[in-house]
PDB file of N, CA and C in Angstrom:
ATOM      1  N   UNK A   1    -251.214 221.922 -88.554  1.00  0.00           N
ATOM      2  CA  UNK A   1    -250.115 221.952 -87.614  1.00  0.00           C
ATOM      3  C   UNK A   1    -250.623 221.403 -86.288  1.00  0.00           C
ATOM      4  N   UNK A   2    -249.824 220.615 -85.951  1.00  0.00           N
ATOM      5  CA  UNK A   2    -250.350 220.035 -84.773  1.00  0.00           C
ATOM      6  C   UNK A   2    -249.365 220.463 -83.533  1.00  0.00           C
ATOM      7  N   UNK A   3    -249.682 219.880 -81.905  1.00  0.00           N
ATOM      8  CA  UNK A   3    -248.902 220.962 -81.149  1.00  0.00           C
ATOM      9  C   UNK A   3    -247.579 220.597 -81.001  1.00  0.00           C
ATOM     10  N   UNK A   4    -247.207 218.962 -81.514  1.00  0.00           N
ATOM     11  CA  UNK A   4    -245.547 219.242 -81.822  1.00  0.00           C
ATOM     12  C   UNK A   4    -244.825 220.406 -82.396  1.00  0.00           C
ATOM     13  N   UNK A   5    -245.540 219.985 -83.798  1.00  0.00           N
ATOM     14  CA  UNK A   5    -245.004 220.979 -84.870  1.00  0.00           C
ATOM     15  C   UNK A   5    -245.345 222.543 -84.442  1.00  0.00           C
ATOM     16  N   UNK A   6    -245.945 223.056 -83.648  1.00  0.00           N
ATOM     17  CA  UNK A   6    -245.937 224.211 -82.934  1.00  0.00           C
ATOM     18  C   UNK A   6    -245.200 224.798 -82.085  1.00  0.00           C
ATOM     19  N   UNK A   7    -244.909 223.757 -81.501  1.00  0.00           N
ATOM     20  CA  UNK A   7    -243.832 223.793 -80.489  1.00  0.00           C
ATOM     21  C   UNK A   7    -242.351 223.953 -80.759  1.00  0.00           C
ATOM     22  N   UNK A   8    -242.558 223.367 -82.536  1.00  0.00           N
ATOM     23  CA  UNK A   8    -241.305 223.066 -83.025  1.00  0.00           C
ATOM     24  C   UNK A   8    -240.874 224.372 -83.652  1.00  0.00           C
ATOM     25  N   UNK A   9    -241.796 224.648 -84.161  1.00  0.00           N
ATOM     26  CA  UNK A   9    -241.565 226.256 -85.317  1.00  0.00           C
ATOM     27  C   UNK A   9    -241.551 227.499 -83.868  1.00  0.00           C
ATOM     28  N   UNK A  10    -242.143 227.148 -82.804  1.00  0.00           N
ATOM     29  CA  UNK A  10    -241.727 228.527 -81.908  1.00  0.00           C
ATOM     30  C   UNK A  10    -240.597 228.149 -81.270  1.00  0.00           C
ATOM     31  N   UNK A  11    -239.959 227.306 -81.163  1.00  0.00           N
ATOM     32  CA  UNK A  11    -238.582 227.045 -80.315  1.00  0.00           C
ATOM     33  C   UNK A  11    -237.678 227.515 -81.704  1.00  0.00           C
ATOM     34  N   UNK A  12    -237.624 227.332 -83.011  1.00  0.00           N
ATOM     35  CA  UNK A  12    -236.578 227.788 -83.437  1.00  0.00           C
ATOM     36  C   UNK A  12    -237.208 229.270 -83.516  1.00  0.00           C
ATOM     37  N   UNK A  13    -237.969 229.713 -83.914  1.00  0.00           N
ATOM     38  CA  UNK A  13    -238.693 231.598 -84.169  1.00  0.00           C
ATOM     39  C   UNK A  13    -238.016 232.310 -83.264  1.00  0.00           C
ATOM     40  N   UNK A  14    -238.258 231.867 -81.851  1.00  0.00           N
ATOM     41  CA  UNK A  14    -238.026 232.289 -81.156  1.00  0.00           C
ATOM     42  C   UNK A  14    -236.384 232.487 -79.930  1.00  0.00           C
ATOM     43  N   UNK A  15    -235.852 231.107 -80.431  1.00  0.00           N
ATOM     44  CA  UNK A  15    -234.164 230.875 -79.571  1.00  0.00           C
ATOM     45  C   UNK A  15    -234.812 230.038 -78.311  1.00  0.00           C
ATOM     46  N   UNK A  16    -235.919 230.063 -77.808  1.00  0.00           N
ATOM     47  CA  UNK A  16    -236.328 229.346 -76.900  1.00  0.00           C
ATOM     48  C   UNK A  16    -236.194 227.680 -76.710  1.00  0.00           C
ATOM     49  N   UNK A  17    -236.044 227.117 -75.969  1.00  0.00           N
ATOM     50  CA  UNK A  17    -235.853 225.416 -75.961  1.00  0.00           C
ATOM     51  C   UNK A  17    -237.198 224.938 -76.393  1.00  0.00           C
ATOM     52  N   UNK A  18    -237.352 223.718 -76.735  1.00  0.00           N
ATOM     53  CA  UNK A  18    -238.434 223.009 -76.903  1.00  0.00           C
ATOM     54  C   UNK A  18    -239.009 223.004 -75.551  1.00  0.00           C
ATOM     55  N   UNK A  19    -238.692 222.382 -74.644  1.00  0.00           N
ATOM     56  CA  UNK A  19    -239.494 222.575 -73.363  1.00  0.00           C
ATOM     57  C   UNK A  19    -239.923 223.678 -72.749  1.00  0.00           C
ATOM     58  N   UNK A  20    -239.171 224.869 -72.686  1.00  0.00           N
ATOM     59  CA  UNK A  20    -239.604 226.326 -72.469  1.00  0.00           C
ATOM     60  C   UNK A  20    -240.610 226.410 -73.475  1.00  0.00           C
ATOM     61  N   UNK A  21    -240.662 226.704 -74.701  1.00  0.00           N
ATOM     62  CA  UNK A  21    -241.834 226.772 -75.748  1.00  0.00           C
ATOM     63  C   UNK A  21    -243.236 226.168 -75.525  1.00  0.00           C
ATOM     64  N   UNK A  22    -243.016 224.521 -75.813  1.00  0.00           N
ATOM     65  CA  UNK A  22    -243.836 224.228 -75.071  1.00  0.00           C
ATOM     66  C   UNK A  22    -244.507 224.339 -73.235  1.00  0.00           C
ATOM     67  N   UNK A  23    -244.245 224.854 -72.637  1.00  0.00           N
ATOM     68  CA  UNK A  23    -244.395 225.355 -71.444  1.00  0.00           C
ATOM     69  C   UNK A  23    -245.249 226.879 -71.535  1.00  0.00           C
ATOM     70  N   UNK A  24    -244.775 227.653 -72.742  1.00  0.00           N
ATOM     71  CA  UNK A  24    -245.496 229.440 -72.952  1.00  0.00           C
ATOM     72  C   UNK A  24    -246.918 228.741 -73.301  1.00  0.00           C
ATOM     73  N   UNK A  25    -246.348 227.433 -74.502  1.00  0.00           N
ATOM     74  CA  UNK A  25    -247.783 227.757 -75.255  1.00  0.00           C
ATOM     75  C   UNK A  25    -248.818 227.129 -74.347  1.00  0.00           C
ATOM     76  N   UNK A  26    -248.330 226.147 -73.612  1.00  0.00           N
ATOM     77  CA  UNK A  26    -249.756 225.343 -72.620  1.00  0.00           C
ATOM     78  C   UNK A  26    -249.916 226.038 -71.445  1.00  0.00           C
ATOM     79  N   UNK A  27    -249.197 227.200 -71.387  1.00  0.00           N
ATOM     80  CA  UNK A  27    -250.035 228.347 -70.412  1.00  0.00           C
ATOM     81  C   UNK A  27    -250.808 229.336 -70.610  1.00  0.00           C
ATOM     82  N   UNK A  28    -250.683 229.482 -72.352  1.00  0.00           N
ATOM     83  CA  UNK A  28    -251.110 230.449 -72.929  1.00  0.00           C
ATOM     84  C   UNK A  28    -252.789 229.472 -72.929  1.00  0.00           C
ATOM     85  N   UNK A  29    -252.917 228.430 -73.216  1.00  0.00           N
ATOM     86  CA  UNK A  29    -253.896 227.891 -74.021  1.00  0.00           C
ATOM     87  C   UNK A  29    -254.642 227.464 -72.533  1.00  0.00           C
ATOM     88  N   UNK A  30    -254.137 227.448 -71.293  1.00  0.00           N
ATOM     89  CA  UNK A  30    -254.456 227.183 -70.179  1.00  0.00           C
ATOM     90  C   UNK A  30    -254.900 228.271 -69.432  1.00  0.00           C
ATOM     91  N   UNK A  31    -254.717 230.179 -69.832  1.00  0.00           N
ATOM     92  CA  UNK A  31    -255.451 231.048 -69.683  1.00  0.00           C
ATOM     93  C   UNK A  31    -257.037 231.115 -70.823  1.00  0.00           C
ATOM     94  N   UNK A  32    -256.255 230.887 -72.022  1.00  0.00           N
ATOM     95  CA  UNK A  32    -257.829 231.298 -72.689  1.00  0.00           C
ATOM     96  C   UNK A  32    -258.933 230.251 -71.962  1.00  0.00           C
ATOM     97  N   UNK A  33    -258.829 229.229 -71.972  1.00  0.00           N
ATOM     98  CA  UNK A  33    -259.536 228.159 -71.301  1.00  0.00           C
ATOM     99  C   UNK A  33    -260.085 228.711 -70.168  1.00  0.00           C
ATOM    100  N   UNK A  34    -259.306 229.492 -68.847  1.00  0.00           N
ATOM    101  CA  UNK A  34    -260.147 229.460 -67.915  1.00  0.00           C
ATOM    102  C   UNK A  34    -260.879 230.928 -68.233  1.00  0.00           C
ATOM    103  N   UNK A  35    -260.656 231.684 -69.063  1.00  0.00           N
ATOM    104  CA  UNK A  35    -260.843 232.865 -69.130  1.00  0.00           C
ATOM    105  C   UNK A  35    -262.737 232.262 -69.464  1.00  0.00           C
ATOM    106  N   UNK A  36    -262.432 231.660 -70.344  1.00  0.00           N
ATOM    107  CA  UNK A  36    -263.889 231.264 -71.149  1.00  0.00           C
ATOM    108  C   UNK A  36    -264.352 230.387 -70.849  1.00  0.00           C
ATOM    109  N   UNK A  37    -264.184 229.705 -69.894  1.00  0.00           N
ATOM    110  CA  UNK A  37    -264.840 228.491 -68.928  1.00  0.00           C
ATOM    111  C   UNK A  37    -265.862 229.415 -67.740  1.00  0.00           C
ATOM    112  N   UNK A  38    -265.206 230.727 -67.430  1.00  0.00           N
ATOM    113  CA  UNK A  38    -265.718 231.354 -66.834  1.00  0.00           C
ATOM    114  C   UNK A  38    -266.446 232.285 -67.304  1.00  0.00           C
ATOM    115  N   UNK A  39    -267.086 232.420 -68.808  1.00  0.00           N
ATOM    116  CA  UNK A  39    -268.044 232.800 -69.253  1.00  0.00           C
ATOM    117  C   UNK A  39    -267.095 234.122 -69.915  1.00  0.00           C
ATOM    118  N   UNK A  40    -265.874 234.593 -69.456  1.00  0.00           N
ATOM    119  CA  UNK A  40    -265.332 235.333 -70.606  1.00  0.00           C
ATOM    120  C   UNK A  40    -265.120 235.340 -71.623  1.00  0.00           C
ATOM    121  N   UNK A  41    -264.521 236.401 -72.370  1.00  0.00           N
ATOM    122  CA  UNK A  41    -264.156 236.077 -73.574  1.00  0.00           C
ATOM    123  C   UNK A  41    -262.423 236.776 -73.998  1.00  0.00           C
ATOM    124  N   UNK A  42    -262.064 236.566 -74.985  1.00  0.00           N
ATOM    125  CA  UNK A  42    -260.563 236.755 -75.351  1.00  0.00           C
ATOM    126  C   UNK A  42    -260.187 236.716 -76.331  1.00  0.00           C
ATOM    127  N   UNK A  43    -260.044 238.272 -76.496  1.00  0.00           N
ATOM    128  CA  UNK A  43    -259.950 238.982 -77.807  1.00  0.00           C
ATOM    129  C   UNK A  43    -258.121 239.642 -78.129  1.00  0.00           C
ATOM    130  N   UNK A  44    -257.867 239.324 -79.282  1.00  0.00           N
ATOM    131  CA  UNK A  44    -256.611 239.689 -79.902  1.00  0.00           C
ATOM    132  C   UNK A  44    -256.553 240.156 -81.305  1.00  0.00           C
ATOM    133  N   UNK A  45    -256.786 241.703 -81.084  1.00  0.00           N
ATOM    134  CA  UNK A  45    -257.033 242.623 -82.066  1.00  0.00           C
ATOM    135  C   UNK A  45    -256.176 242.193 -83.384  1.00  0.00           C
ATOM    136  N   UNK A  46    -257.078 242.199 -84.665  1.00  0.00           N
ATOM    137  CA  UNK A  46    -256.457 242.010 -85.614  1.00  0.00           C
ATOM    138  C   UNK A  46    -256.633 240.960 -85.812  1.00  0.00           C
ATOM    139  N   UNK A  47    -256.109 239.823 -84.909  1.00  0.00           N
ATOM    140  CA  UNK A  47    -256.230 238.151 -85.214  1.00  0.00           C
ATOM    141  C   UNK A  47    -257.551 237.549 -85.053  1.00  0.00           C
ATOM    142  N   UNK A  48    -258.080 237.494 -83.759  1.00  0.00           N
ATOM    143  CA  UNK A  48    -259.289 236.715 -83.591  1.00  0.00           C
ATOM    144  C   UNK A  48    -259.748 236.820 -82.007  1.00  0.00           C
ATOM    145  N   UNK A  49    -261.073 236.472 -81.873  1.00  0.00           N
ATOM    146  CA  UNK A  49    -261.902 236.810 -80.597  1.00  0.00           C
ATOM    147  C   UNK A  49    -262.339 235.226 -80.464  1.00  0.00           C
ATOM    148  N   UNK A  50    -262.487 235.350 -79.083  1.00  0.00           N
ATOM    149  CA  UNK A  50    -263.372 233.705 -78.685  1.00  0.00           C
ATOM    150  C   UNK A  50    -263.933 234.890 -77.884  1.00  0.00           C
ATOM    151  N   UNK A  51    -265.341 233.791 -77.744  1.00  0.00           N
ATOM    152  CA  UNK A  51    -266.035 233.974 -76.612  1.00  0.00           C
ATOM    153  C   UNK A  51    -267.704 232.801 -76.558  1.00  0.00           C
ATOM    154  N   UNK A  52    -267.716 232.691 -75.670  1.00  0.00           N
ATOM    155  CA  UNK A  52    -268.779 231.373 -75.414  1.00  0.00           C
ATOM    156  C   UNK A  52    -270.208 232.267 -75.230  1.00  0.00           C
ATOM    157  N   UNK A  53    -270.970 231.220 -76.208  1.00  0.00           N
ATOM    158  CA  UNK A  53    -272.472 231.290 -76.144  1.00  0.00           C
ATOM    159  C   UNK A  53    -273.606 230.654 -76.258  1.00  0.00           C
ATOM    160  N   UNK A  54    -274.250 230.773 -75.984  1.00  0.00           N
ATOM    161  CA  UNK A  54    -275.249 230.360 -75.605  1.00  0.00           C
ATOM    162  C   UNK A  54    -276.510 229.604 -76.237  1.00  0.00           C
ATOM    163  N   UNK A  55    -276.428 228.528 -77.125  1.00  0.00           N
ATOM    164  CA  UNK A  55    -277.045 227.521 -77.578  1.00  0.00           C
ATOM    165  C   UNK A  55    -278.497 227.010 -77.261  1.00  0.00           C
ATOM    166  N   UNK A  56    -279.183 227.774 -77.392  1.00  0.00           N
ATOM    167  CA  UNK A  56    -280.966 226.904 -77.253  1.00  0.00           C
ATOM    168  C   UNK A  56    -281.392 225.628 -77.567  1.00  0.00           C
ATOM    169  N   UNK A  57    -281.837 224.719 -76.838  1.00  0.00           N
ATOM    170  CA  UNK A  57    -282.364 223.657 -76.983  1.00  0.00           C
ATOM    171  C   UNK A  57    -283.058 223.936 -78.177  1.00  0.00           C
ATOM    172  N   UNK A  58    -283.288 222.755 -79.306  1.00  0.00           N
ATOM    173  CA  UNK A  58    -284.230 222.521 -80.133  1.00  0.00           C
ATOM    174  C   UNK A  58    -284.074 221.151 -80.590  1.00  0.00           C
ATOM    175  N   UNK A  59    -284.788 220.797 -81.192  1.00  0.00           N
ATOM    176  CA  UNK A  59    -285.541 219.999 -82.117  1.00  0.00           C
ATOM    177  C   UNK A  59    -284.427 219.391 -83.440  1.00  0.00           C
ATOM    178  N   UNK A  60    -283.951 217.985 -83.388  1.00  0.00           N
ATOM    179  CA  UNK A  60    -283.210 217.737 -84.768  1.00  0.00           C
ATOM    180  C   UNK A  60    -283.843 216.198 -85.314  1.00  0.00           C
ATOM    181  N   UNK A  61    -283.025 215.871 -85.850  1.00  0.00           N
ATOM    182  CA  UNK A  61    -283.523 214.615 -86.465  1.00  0.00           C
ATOM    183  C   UNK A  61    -282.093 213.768 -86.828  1.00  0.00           C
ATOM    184  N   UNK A  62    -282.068 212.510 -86.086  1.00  0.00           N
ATOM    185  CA  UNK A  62    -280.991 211.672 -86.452  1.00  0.00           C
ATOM    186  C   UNK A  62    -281.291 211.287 -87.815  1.00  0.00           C
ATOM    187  N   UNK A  63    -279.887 211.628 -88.788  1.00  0.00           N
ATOM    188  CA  UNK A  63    -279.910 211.305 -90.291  1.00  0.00           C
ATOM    189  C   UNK A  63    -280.233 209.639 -90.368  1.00  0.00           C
ATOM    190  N   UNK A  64    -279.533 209.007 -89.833  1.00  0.00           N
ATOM    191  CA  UNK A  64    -279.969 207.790 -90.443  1.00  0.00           C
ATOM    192  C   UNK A  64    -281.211 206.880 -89.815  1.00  0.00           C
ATOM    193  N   UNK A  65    -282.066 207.357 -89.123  1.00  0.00           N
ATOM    194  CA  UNK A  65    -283.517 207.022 -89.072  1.00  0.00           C
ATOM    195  C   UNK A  65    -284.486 208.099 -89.198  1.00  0.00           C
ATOM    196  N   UNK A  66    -284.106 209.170 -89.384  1.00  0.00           N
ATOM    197  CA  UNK A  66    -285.356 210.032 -89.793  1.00  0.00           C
ATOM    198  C   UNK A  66    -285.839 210.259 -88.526  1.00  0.00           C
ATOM    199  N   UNK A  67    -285.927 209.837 -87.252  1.00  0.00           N
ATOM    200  CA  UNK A  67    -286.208 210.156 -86.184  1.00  0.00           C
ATOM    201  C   UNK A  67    -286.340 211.474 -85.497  1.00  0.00           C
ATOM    202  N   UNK A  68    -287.268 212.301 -84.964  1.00  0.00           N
ATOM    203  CA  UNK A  68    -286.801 213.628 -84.172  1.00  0.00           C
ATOM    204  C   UNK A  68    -286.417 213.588 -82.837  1.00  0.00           C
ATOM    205  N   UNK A  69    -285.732 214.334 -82.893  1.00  0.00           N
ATOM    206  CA  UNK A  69    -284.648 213.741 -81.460  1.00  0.00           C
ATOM    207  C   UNK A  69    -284.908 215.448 -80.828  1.00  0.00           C
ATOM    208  N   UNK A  70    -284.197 215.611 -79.349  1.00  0.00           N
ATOM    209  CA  UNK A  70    -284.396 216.941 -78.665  1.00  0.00           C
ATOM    210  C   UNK A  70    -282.610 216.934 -78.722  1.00  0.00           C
ATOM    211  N   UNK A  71    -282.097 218.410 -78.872  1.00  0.00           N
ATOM    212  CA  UNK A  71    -280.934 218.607 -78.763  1.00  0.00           C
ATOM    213  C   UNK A  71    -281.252 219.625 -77.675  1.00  0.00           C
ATOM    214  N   UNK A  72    -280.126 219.442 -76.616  1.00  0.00           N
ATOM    215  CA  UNK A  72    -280.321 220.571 -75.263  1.00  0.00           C
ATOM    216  C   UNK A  72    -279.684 221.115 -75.282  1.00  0.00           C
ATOM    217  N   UNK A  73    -279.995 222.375 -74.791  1.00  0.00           N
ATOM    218  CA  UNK A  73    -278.900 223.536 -74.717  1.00  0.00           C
ATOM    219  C   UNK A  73    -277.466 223.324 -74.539  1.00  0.00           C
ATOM    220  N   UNK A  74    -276.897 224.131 -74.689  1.00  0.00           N
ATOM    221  CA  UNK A  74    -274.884 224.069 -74.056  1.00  0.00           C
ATOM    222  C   UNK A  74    -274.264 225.300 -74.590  1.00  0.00           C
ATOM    223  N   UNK A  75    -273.377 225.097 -74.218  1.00  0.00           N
ATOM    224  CA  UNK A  75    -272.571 226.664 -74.607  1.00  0.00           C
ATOM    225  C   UNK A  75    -271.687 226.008 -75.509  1.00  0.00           C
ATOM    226  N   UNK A  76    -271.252 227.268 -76.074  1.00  0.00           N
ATOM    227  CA  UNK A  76    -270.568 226.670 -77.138  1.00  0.00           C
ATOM    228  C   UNK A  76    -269.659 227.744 -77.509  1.00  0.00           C
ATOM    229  N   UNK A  77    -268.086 227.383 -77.663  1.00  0.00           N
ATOM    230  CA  UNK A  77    -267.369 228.673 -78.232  1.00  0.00           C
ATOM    231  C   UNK A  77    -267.051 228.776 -79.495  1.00  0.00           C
ATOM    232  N   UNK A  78    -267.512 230.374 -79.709  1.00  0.00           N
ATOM    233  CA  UNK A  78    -267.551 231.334 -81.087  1.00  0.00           C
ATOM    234  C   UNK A  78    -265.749 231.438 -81.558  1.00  0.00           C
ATOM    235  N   UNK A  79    -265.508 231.402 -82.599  1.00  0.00           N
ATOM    236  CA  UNK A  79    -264.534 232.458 -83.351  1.00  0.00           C
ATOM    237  C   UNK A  79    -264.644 233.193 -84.188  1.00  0.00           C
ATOM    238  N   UNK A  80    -264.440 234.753 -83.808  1.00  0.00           N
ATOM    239  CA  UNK A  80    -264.556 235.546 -85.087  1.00  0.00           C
ATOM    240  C   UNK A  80    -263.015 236.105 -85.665  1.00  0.00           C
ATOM    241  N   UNK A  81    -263.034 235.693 -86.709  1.00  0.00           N
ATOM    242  CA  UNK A  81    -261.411 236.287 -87.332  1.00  0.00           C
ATOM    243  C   UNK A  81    -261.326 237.643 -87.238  1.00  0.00           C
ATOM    244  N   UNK A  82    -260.143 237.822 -86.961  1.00  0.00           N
ATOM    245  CA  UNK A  82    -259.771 239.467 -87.441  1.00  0.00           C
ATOM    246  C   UNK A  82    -259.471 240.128 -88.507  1.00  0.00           C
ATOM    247  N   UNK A  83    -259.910 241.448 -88.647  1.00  0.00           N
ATOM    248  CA  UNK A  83    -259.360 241.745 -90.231  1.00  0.00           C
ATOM    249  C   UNK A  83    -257.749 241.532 -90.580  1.00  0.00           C
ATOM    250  N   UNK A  84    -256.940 241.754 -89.988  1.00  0.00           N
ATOM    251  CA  UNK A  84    -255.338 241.317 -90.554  1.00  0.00           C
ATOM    252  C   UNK A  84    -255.495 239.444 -90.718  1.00  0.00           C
ATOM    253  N   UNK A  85    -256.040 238.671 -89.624  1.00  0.00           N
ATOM    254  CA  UNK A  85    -255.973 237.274 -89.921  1.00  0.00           C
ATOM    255  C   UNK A  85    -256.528 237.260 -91.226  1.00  0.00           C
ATOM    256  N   UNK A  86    -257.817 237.498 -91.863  1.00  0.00           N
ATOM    257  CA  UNK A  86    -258.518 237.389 -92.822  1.00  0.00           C
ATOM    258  C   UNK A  86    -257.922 237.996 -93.819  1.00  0.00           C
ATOM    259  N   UNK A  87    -257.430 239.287 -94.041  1.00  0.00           N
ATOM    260  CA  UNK A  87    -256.617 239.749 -95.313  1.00  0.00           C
ATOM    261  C   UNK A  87    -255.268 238.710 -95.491  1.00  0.00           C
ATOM    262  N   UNK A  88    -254.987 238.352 -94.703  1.00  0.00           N
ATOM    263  CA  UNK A  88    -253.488 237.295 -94.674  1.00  0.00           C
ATOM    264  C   UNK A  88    -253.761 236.496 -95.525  1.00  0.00           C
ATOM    265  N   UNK A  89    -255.406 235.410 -95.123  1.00  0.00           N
ATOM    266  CA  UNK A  89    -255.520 233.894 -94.994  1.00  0.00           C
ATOM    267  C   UNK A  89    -256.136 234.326 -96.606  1.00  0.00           C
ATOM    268  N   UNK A  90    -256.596 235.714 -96.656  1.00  0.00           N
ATOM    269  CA  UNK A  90    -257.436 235.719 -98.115  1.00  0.00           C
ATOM    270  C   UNK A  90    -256.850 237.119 -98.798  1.00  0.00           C
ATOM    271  N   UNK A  91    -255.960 236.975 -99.246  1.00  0.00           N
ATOM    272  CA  UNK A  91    -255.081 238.675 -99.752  1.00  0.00           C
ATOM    273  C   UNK A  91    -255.951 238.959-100.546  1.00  0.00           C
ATOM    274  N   UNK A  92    -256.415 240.296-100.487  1.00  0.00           N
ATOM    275  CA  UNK A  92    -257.146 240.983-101.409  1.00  0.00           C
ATOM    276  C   UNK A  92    -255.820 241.892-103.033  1.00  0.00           C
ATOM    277  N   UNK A  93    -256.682 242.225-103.795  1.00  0.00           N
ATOM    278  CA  UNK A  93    -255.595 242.108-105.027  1.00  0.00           C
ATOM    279  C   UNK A  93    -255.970 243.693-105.259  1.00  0.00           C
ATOM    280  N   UNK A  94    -254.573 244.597-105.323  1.00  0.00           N
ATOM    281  CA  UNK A  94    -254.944 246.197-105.761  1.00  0.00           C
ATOM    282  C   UNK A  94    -255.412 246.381-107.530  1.00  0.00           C
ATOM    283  N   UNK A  95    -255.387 247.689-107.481  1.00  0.00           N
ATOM    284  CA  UNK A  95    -256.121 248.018-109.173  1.00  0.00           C
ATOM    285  C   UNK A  95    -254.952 246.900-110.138  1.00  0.00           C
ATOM    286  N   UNK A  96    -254.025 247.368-109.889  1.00  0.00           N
ATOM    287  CA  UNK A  96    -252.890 246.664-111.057  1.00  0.00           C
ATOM    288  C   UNK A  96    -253.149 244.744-111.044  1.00  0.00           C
ATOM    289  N   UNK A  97    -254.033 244.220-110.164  1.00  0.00           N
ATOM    290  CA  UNK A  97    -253.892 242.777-109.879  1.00  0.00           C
ATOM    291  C   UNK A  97    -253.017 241.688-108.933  1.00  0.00           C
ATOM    292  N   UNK A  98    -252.604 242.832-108.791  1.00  0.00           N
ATOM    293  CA  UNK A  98    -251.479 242.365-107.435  1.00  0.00           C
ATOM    294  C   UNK A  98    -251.776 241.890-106.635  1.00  0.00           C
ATOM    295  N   UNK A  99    -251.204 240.920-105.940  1.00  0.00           N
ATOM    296  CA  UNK A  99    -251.220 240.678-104.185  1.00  0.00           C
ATOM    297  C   UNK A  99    -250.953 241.904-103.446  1.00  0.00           C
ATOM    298  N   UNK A 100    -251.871 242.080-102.391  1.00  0.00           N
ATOM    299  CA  UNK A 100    -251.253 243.082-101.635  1.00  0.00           C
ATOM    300  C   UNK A 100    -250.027 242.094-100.790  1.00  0.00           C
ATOM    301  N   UNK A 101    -248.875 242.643 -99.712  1.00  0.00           N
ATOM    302  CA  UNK A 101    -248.480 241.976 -99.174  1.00  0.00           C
ATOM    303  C   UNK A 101    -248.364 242.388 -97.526  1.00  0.00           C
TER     304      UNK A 101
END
């Protein structure tokens, strides 16, 4: 899904216009950003956590010459899923074989 089609499925979900919609979501995506630009992090129980860390310089090798190269530090942001995202994206099955739902 890309952020048309995002824009598109929350303007009808919701009764909201396309331009209002798009307007929630690039403010929404314009807090996590500064939240974690500023070394925070931003967590939404159930679904998923960001938060930026901290990457050590080391040692790699460009694949197509075999070469060792230095990779330098940077930050870098984490996602950890939540248990409801993860039971969703991967339904676990009860005694009888079922989907849970």
């Amino acid at each position: 899904m890309n952020m048309k089609e995002l824009v598109e499925k929350m303007s009808k979900e919701t009764g909201e216009t396309k331009k209002r919609s798009e307007e929630i979501i690039k403010k929404f995506l314009d807090i996590v950003e500064d939240e974690l630009a500023d070394g925070g992090s931003v967590k939404l129980v159930g679904h998923f956590s960001l938060e930026v860390k901290e990457r050590k310089a080391r040692k790699g090798r460009n694949p197509q010459t075999g070469k060792e190269i230095h990779i330098p530090e940077k930050k870098a942001v984490k996602l950890s899923v939540g248990k409801a995202l993860a039971e969703k994206v991967n339904p676990t099955k009860n005694a009888a074989g079922k989907k849970r739902k």
